[in-house]
Protein backbone atom coordinates (compact mmCIF):
# COMPACT_ATOMS: atom_id res chain seq x y z
CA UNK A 1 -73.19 24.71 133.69
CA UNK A 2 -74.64 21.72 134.08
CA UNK A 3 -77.56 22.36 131.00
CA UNK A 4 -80.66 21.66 134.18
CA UNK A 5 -83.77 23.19 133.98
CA UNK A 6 -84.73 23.44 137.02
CA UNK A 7 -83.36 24.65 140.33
CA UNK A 8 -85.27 24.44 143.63
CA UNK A 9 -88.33 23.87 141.33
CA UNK A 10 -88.17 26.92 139.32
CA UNK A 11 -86.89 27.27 136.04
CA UNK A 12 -83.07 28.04 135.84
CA UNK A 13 -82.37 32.01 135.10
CA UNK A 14 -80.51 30.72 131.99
CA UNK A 15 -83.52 29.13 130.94
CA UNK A 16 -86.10 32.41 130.74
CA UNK A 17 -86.66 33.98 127.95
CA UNK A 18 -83.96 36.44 126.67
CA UNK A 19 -81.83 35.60 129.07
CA UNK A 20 -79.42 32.64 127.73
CA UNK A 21 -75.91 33.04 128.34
CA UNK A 22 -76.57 36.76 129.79
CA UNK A 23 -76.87 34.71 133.03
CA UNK A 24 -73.32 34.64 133.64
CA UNK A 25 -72.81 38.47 134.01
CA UNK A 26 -75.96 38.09 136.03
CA UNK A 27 -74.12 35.84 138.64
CA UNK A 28 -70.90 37.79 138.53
CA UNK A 29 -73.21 41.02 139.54
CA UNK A 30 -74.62 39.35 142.24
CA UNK A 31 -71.41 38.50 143.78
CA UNK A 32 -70.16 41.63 143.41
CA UNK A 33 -73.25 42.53 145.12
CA UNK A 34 -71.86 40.99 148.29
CA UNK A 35 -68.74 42.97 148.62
CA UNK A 36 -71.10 46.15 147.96
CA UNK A 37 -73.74 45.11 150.87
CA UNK A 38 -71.07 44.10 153.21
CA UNK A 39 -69.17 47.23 152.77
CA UNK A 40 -72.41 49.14 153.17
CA UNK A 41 -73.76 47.83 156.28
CA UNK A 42 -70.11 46.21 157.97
CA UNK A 43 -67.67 48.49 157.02
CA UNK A 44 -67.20 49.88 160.41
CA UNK A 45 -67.54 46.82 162.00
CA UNK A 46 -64.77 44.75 163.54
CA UNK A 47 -65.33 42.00 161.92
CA UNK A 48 -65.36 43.24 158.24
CA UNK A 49 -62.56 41.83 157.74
CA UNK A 50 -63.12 38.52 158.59
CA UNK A 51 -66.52 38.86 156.59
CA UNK A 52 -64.93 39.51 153.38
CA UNK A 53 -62.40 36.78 153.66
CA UNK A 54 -64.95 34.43 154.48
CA UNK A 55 -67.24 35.21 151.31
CA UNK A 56 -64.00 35.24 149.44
CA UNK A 57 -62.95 31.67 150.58
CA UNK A 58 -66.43 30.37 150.51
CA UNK A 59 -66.67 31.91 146.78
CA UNK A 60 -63.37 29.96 146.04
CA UNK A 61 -64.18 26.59 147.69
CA UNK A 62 -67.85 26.67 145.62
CA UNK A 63 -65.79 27.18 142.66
CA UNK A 64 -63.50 24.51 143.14
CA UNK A 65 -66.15 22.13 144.00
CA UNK A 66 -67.88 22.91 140.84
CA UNK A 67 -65.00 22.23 138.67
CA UNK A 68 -64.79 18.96 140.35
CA UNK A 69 -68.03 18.31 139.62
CA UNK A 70 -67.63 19.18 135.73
CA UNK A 71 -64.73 16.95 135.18
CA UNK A 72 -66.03 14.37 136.64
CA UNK A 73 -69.20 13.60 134.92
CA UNK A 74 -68.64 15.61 131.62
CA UNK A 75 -71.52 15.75 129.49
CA UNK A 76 -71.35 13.01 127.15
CA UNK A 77 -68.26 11.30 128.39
CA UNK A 78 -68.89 8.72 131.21
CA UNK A 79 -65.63 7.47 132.64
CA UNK A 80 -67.15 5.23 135.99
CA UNK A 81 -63.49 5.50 137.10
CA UNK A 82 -63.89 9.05 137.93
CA UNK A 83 -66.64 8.33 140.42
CA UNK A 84 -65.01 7.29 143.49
CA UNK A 85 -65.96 8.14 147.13
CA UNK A 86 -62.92 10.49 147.87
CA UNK A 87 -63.73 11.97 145.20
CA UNK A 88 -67.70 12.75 145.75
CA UNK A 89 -66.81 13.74 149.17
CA UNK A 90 -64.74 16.09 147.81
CA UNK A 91 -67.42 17.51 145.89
CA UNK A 92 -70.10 17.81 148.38
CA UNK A 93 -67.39 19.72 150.93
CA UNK A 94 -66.45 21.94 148.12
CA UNK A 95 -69.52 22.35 146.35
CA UNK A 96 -72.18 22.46 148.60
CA UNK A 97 -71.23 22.29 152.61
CA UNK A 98 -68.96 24.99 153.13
CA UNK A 99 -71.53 27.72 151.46
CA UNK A 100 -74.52 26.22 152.75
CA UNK A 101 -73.62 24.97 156.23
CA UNK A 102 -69.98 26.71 157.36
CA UNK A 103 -70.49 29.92 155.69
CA UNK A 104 -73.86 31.39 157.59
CA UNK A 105 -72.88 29.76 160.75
CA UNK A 106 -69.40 31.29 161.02
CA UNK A 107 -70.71 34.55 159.39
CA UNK A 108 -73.07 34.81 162.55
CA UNK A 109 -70.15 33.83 165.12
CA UNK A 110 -67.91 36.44 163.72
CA UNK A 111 -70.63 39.34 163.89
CA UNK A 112 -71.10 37.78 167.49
CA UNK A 113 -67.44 38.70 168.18
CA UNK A 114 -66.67 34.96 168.10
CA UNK A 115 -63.42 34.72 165.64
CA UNK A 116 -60.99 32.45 166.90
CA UNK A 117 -59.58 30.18 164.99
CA UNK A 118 -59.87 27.00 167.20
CA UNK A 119 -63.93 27.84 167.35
CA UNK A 120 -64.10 28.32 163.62
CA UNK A 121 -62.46 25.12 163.04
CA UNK A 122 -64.76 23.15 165.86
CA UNK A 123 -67.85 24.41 164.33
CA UNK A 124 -66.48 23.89 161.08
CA UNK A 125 -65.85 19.73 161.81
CA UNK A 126 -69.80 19.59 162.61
CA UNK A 127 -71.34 21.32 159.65
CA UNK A 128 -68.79 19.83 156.84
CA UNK A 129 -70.09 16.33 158.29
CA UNK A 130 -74.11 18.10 157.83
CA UNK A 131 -73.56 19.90 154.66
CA UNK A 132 -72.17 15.56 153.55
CA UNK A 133 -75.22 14.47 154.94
CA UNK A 134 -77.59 16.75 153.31
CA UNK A 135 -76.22 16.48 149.86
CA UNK A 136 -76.00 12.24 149.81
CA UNK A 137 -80.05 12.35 150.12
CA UNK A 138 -79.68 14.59 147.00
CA UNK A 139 -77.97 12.80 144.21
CA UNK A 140 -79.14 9.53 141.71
CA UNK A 141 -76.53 10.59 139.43
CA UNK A 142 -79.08 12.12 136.61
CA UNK A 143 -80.97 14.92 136.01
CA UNK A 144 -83.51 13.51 133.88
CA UNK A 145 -86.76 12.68 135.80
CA UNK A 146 -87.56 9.08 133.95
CA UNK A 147 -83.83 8.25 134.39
CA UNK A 148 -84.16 9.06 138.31
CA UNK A 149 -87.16 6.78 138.32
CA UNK A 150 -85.24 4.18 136.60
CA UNK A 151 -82.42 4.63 139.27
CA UNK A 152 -84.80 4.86 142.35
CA UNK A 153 -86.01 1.87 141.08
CA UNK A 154 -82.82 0.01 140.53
CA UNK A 155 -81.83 1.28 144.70
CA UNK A 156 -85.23 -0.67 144.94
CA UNK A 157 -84.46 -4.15 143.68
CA UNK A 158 -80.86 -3.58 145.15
CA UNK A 159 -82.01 -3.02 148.60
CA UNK A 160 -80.20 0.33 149.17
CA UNK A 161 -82.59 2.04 150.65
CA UNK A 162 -81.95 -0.33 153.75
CA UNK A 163 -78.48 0.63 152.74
CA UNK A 164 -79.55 4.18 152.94
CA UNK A 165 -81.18 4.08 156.26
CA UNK A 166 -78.45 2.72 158.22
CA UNK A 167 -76.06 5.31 156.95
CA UNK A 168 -78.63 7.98 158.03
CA UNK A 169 -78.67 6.40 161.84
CA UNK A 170 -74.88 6.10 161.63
CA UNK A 171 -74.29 10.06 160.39
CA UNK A 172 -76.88 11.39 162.33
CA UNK A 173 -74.95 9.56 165.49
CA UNK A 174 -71.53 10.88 163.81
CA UNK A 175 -72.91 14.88 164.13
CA UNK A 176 -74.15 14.34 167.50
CA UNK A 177 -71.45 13.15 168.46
CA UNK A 178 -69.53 16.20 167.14
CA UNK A 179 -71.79 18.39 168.26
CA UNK A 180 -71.16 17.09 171.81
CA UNK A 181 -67.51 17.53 171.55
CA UNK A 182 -66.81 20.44 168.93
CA UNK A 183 -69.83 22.70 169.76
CA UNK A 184 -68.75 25.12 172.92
CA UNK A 185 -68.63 27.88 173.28
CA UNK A 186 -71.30 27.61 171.19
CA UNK A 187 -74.94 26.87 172.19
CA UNK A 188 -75.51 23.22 170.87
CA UNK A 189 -78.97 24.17 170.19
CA UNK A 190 -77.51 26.19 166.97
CA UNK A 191 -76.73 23.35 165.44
CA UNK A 192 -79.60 20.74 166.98
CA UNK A 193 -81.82 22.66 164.63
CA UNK A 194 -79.75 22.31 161.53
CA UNK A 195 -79.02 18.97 161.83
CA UNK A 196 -82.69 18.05 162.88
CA UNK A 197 -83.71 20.05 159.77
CA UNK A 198 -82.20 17.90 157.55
CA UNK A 199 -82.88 14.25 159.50
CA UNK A 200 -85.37 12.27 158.07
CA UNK A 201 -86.21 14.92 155.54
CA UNK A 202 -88.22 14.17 152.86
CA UNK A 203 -87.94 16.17 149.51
C-alpha cells in the first residue's frame, strides 16, 4: 500500500515476480485462512467464540490504523499539519499494537479460560503502552534508505537521540509501572519478557 520493497528484510510479496497486484487476493486468503484454522482446531472449544471476535476486531483495528496511516502521509502530498502526536499515537495503537502486542496475549488468556472483561482490559492498558513503545524506535518518516540517513543524521545535529533516550527510561518506567498494577491475575513474568524484548533493542 505503501509502494516498500522490503518488509522484515525480504522483498515484499507484491514485489516477486508475477505476483503484482495478485497480492491482494493473496492477503484476503490468508485471512480467511484464520477463520478456517480456528474453526478446525477450536471449534469445540469454549472459547471459540471469543477467538473469532478477537481476530475479527484485531482485523478491524489493523485496518483502521492503516487507513490512518494512508491519509496521513499520502504519496506525493505532504501536508506537516497532518502529523500531529494524537494522531501518530493513533496509528501505532491501531496499526501495529493491538495485532502485535494485545492480540497473542489475550488469544493465550482466553484459551487459558481467562475471559473476563476487567482482565482483558488490564492486560490490554500494558501492551497498548509496549506495542507505542516498540513502534516509536521504528519510524524516521521515510522509506528510502539515503533519506533515513539524512534524517538519522539531522536527530544527530539536533540532539534527539538524548531526546530519545530519556523517553525510553521514562516508558520503560510507564510499563512497569503498569505491569505492577494491571498485570494479576496474570503472571508478571508474561509480560517482563515482552517488554524486556523490546528495551534497549537494537535493529
Amino acid at each position: 500500500m505503501d509502494s516498500s520493497l522490503t518488509r522484515r528484510g525480504q522483498l515484499c510479496w507484491y514485489q516477486k515476480p508475477g505476483i503484482g497486484l495478485d497480492a491482494i487476493n493473496d492477503a484476503l486468503l490468508l485471512e480467511a485462512c484464520i477463520y478456517r484454522l480456528l474453526k478446525l482446531y477450536c471449534r469445540e472449544q469454549p472459547y471459540y467464540m471469543n477467538l473469532i471476535e478477537l481476530f475479527l476486531q484485531s482485523s478491524y483495528q489493523t485496518e483502521i490504523g492503516q487507513t490512518l496511516d494512508l491519509i496521513t502521509a499520502p504519496q506525493g502530498s505532504v501536508d506537516l499539519a497532518r502529523f500531529t502526536e494524537k494522531r501518530y499515537k493513533s496509528i501505532v495503537k491501531y496499526k501495529t499494537a493491538f495485532y502485535s502486542f494485545y492480540l497473542p496475549v489475550a488469544a493465550a488468556m482466553y484459551m487459558a479460560g481467562i475471559d473476563g472483561e476487567k482482565e482483558h482490559a488490564n492486560a490490554k492498558k500494558i501492551l497498548l503502552e509496549m506495542g507505542e513503545f516498540f513502534q516509536i524506535q521504528e519510524n524516521y518518516g521515510q522509506k528510502d534508505a539515503e533519506k533515513v540517513a539524512q534524517v538519522k543524521a539531522l536527530y544527530e545535529d539536533l540532539d534527539l537521540p538524548a531526546v530519545f533516550l530519556q523517553y525510553e527510561e521514562d516508558s520503560y518506567s510507564h510499563i512497569m509501572g503498569l505491569i505492577e498494577q494491571y498485570a494479576a491475575p496474570l503472571p508478571q513474568v508474561i509480560f517482563l519478557e515482552l517488554v524486556n524484548k523490546i528495551y534497549k533493542r537494537k535493529k
